[in-house]
C-alpha atoms as a PDB file:
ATOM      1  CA  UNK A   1     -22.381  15.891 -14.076  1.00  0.00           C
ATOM      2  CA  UNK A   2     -19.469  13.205 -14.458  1.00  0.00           C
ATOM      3  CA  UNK A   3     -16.422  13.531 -11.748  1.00  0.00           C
ATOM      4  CA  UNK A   4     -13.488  13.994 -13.651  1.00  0.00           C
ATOM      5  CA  UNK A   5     -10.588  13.951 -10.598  1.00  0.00           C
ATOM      6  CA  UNK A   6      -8.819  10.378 -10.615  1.00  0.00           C
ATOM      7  CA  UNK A   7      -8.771   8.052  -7.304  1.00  0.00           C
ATOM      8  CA  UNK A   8      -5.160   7.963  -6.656  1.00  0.00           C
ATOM      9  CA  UNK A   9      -3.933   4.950  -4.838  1.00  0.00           C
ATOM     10  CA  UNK A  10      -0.192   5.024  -3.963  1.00  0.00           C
ATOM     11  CA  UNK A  11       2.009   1.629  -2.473  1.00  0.00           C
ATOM     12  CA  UNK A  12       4.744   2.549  -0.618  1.00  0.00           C
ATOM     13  CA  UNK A  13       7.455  -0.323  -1.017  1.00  0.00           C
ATOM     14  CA  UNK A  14      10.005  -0.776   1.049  1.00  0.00           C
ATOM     15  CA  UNK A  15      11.909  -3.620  -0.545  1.00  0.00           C
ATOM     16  CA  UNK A  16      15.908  -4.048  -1.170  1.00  0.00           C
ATOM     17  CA  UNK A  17      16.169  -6.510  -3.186  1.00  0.00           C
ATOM     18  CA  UNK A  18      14.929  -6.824  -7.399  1.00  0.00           C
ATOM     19  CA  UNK A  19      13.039  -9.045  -7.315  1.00  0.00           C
ATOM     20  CA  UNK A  20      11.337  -7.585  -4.250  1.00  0.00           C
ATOM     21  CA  UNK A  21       8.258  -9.755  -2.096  1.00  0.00           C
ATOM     22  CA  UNK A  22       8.108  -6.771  -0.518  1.00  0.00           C
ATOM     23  CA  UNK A  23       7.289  -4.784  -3.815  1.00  0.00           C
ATOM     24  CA  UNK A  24       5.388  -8.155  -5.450  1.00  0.00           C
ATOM     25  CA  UNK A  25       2.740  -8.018  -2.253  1.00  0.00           C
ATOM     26  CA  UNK A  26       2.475  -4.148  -2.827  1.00  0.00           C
ATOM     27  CA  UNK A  27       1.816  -4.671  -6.540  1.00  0.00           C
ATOM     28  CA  UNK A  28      -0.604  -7.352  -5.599  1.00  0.00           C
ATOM     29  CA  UNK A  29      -2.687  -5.047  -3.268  1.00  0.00           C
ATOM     30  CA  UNK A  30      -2.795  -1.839  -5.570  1.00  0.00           C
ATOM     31  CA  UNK A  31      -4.323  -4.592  -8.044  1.00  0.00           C
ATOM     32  CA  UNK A  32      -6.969  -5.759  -5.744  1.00  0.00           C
ATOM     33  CA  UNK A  33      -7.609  -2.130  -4.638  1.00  0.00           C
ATOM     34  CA  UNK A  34      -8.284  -1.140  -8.545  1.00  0.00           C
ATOM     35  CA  UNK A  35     -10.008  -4.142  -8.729  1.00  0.00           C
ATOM     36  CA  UNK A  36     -12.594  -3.487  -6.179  1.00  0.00           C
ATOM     37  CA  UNK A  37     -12.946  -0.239  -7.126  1.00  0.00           C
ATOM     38  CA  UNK A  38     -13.782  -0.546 -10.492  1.00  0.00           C
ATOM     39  CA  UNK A  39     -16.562  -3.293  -9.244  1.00  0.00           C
ATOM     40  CA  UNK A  40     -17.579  -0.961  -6.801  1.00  0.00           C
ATOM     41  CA  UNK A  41     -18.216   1.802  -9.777  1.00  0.00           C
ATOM     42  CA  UNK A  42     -20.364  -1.348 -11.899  1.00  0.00           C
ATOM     43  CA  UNK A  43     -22.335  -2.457  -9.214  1.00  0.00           C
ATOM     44  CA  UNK A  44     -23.246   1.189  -7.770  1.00  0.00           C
ATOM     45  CA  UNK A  45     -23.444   2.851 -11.456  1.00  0.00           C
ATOM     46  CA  UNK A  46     -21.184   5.491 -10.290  1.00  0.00           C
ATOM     47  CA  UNK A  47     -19.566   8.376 -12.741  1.00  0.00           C
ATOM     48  CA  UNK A  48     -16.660   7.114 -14.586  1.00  0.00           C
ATOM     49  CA  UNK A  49     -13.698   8.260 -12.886  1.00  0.00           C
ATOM     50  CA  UNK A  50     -10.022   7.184 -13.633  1.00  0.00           C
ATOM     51  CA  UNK A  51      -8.013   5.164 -11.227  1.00  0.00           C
ATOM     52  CA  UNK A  52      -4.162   5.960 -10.618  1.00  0.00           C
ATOM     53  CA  UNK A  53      -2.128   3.350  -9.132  1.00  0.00           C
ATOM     54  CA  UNK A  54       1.499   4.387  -8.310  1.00  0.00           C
ATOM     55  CA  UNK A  55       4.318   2.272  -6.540  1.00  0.00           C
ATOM     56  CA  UNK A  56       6.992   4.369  -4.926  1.00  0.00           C
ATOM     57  CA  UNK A  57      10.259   2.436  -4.276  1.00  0.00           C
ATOM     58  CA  UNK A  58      11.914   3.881  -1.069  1.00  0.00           C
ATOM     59  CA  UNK A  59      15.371   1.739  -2.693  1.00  0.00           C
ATOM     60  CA  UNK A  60      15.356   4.399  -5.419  1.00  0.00           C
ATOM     61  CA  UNK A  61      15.280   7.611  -2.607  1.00  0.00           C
ATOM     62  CA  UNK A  62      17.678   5.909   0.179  1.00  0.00           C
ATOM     63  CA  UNK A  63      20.189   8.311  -0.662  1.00  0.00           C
ATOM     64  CA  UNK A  64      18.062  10.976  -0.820  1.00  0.00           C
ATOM     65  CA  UNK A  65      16.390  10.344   2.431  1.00  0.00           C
ATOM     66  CA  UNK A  66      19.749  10.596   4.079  1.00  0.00           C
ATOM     67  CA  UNK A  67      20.413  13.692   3.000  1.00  0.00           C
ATOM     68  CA  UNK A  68      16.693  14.964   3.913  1.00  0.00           C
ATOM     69  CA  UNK A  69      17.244  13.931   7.075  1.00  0.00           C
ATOM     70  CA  UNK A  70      20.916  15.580   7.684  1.00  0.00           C
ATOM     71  CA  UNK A  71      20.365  18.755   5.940  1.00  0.00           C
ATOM     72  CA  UNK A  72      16.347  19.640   6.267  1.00  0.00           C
ATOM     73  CA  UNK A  73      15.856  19.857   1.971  1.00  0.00           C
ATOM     74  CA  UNK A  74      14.381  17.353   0.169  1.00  0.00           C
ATOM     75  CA  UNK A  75      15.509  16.322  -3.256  1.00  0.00           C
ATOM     76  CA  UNK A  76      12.876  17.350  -6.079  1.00  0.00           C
ATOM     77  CA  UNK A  77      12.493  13.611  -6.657  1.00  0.00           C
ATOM     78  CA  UNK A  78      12.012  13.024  -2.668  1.00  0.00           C
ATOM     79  CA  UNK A  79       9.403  16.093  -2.675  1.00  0.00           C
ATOM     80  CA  UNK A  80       7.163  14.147  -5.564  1.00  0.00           C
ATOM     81  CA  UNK A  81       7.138  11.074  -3.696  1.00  0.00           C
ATOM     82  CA  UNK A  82       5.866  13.206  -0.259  1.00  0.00           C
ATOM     83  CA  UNK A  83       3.699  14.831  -2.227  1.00  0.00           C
ATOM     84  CA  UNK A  84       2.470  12.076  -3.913  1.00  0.00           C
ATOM     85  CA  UNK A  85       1.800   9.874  -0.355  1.00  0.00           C
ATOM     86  CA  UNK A  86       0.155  12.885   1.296  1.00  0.00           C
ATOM     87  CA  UNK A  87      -2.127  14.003  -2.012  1.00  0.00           C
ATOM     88  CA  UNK A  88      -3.073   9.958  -2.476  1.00  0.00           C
ATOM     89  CA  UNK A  89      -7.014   9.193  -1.559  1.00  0.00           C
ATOM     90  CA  UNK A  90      -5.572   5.868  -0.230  1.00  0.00           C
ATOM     91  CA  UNK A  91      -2.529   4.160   0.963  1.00  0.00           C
ATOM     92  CA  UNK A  92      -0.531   1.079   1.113  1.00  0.00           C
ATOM     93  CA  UNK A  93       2.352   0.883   3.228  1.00  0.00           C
ATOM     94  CA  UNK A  94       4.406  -2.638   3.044  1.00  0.00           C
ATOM     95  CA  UNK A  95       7.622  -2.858   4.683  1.00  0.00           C
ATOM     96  CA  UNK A  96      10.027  -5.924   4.903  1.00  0.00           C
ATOM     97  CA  UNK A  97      10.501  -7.382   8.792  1.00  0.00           C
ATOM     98  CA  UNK A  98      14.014  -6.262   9.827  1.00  0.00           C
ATOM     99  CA  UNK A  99      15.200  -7.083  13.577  1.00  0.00           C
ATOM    100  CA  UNK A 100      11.747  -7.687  14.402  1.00  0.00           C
ATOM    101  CA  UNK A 101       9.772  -4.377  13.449  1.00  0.00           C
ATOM    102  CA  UNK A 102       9.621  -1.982  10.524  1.00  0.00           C
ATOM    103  CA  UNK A 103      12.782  -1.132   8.168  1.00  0.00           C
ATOM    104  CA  UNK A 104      15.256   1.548   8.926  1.00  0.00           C
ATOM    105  CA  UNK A 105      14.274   3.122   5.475  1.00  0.00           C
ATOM    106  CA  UNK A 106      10.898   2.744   5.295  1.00  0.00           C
ATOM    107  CA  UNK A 107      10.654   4.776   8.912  1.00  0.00           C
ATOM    108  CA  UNK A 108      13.539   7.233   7.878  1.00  0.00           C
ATOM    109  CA  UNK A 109      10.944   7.888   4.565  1.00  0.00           C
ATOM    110  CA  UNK A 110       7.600   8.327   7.018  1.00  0.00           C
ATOM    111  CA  UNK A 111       9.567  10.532   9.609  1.00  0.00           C
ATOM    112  CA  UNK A 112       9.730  12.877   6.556  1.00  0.00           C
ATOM    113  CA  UNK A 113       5.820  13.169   6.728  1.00  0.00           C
ATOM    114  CA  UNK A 114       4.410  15.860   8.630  1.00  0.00           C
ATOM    115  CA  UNK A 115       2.306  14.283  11.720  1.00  0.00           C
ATOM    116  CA  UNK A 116      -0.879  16.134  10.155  1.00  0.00           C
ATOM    117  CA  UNK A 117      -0.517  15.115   6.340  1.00  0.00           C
ATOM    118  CA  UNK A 118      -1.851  11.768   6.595  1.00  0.00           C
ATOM    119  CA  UNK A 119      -4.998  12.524   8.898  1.00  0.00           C
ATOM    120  CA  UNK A 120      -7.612  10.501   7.980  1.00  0.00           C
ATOM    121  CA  UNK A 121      -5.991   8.846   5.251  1.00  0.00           C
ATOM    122  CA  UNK A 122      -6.836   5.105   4.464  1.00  0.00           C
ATOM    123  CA  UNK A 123      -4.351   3.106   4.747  1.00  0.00           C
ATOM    124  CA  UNK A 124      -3.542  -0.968   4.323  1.00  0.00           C
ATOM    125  CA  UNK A 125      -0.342  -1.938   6.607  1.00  0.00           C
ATOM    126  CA  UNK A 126       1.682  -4.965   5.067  1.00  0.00           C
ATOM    127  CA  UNK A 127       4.682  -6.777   5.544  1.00  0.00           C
ATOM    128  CA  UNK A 128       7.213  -9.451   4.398  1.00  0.00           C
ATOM    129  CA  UNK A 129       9.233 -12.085   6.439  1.00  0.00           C
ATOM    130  CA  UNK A 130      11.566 -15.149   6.537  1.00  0.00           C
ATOM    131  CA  UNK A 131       8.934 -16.807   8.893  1.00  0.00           C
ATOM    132  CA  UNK A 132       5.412 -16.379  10.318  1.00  0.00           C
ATOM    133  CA  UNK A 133       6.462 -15.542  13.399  1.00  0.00           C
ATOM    134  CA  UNK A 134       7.675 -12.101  12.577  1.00  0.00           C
ATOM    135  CA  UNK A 135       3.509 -11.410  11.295  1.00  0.00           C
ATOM    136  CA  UNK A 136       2.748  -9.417  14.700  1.00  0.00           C
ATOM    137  CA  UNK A 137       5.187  -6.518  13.642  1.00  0.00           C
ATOM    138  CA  UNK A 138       1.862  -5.671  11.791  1.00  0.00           C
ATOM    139  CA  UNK A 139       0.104  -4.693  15.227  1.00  0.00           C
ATOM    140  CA  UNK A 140       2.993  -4.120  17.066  1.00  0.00           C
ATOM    141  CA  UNK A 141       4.936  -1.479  14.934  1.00  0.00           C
ATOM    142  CA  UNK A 142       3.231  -0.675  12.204  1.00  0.00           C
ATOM    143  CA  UNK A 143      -0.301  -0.105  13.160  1.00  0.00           C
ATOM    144  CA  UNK A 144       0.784   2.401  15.966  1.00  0.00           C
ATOM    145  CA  UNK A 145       2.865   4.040  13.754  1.00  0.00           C
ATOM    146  CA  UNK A 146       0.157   5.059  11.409  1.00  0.00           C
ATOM    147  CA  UNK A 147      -2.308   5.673  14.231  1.00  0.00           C
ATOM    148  CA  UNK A 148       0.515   8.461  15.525  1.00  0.00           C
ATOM    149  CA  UNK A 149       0.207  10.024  12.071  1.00  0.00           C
ATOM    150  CA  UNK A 150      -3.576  10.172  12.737  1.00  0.00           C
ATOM    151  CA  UNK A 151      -4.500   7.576   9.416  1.00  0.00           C
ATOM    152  CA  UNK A 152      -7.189   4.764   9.933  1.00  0.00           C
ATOM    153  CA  UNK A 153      -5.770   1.638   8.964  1.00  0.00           C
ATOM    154  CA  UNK A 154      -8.347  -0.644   7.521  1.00  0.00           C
ATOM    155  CA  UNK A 155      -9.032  -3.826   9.597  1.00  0.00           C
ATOM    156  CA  UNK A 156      -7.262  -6.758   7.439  1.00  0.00           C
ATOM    157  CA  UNK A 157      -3.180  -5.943   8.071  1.00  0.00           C
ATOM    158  CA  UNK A 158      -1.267  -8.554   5.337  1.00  0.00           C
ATOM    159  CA  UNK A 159       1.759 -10.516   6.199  1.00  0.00           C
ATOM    160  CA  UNK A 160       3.195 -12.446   3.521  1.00  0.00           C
ATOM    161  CA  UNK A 161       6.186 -15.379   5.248  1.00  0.00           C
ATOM    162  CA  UNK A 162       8.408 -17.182   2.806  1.00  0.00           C
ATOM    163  CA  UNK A 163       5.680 -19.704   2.888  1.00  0.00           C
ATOM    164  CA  UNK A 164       3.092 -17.847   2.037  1.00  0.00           C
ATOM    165  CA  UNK A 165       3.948 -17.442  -1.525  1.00  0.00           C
ATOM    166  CA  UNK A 166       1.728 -19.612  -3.878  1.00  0.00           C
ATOM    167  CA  UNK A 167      -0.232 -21.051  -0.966  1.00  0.00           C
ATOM    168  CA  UNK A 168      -3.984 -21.085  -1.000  1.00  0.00           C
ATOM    169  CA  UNK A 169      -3.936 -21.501   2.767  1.00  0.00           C
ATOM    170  CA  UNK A 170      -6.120 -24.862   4.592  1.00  0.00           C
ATOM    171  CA  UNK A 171      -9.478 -25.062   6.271  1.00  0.00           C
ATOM    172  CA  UNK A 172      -7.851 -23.293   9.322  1.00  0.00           C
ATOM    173  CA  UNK A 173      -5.559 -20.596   7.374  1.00  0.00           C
ATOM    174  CA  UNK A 174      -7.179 -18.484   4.662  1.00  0.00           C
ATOM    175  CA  UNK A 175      -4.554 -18.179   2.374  1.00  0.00           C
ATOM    176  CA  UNK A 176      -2.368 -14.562   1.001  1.00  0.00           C
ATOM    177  CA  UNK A 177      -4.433 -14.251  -2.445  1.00  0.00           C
ATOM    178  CA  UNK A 178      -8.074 -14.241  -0.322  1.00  0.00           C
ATOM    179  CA  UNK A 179      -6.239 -11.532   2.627  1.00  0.00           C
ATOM    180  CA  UNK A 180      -4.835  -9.442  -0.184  1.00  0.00           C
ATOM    181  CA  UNK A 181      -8.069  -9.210  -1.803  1.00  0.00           C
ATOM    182  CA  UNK A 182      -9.789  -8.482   1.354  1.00  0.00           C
ATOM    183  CA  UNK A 183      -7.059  -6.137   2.214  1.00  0.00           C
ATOM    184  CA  UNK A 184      -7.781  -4.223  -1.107  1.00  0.00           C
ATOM    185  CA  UNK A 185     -11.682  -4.519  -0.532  1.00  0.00           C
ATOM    186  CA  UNK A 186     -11.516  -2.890   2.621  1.00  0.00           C
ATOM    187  CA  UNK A 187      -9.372   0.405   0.887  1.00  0.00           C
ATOM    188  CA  UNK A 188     -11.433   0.535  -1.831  1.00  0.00           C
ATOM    189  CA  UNK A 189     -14.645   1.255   0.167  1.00  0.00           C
ATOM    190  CA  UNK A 190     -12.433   3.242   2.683  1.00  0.00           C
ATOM    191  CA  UNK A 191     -11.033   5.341   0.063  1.00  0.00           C
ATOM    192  CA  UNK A 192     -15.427   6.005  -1.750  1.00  0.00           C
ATOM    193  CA  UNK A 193     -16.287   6.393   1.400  1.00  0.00           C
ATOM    194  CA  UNK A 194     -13.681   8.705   2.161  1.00  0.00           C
ATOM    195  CA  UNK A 195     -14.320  10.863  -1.044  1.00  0.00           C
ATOM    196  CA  UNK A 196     -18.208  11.030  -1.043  1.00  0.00           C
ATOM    197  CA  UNK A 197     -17.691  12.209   2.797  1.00  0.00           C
ATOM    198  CA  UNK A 198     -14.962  15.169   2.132  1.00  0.00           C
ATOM    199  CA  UNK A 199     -15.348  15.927  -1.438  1.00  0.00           C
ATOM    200  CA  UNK A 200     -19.498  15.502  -1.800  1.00  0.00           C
ATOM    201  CA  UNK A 201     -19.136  14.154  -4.986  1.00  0.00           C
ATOM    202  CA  UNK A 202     -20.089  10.575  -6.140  1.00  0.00           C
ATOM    203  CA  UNK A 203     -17.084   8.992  -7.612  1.00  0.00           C
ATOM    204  CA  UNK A 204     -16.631   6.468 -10.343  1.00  0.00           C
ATOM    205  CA  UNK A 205     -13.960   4.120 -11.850  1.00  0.00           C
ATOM    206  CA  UNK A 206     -12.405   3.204 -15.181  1.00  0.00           C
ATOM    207  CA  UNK A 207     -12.349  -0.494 -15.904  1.00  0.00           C
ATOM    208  CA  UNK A 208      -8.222  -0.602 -16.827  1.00  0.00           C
ATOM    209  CA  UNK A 209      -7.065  -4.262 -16.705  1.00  0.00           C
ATOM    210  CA  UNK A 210      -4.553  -5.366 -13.971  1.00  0.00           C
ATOM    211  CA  UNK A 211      -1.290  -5.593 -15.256  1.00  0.00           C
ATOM    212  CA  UNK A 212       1.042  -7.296 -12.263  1.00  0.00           C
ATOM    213  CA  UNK A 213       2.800 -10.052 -13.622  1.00  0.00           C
ATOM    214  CA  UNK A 214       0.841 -13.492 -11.587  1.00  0.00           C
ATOM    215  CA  UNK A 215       2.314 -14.713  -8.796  1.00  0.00           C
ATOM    216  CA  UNK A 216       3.374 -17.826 -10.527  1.00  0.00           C
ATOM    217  CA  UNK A 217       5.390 -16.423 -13.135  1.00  0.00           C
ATOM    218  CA  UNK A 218       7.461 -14.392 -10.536  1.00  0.00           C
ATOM    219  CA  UNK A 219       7.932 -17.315  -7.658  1.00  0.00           C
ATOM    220  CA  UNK A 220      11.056 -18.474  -9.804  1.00  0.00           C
ATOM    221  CA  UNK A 221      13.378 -16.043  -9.690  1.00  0.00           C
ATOM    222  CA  UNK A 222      11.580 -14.090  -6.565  1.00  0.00           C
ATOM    223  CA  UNK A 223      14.219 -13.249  -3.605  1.00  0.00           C
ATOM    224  CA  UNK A 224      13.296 -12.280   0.028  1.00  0.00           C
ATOM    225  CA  UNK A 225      14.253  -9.501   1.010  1.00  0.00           C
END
């Protein structure tokens, strides 16, 4: 009998700007999730299964946020994007690095979530900075955050500096494309391992083809946030 209920994977961007990093490095690990998880399907011979991969920018629900937060009712537009975090079989929550922790909107949007919704949930943690330094805001601010909302955050966080941006890394440093694609190993087997466990049912993949634009083509005109 062939599973017919889609993976969903939902990035949660925080980014300002357009251009965003912020919503480039949560583009590039929804791709690597897919990615794996369609190699994970090949390799096990699993039951095709589709793979949805939404973005959510929180720039697009500031205002809406606000208003959440003042009055109690979310927009209809604010309730899909709730729904859609809490109802996702795995996350990916990349903020940009503002006064040294999280943004003010991307913690206004996950105060929204009820403490219980995300229980369990798989989750990759990722920011974007100016500067390396800023890269402990990962264990620091995020990481707690999500272990208060009961998630497991996968073991490889991603930080992505100014720097970081086209760089393979050295014999000391492995570089951002090798920790996103870790990164977005590490959900994909959270997120099978996840559904087997919960759903009993042996889940499968469709082979779509990544369609993020490559990092080169978007260094040119790409603005930090």
């Amino acid at each position: 009998m062939f599973a017919t209920t889609p993976l969903r994977v939902v990035a949660v961007s925080a980014g300002l700007s357009q251009p965003s990093s912020t919503r480039l490095l949560a583009d590039r690990l929804a791709a690597a999730t897919r990615e794996r998880l369609v190699a994970e399907q090949d390799r096990n011979d699993r039951d095709d299964r589709d793979v949805e991969v939404r973005v959510i920018e929180l720039r697009d629900l500031a205002v809406d946020i606000a208003n959440h937060l003042v009055s109690g009712f979310p927009s209809a537009g604010l309730r899909e994007a709730i729904d859609a975090v809490t109802e996702a079989d795995g996350l990916i929550a990349v903020t940009p690095v503002f006064t040294a922790s999280y943004s003010g909107l991307f913690k206004s949007f996950f105060d929204l979530i009820d403490p219980t919704a995300l229980t369990g949930k798989p989750v990759v943690i990722a920011a974007t900075g100016g500067t390396a330094r800023h890269s402990l805001v990962l264990e620091h601010a995020l990481r707690p955050l999500f272990a208060y909302l009961r998630a497991v955050t996968v073991p490889t966080s991603v930080y992505a500096a100014s720097e970081d941006w086209g760089s393979s890394g050295d014999e000391y440093t492995e570089g951002l494309p090798s920790r996103i694609r870790r990164a977005g190993g590490e959900l994909a087997s959270a997120v099978l391992g996840r559904t087997v466990s919960e759903a009993s049912r042996t889940p499968g993949l469709d082979d779509g083809e990544d369609a993020v634009v490559p990092f080169e083509q978007q260094l040119a005109d790409l603005r930090l946030d």
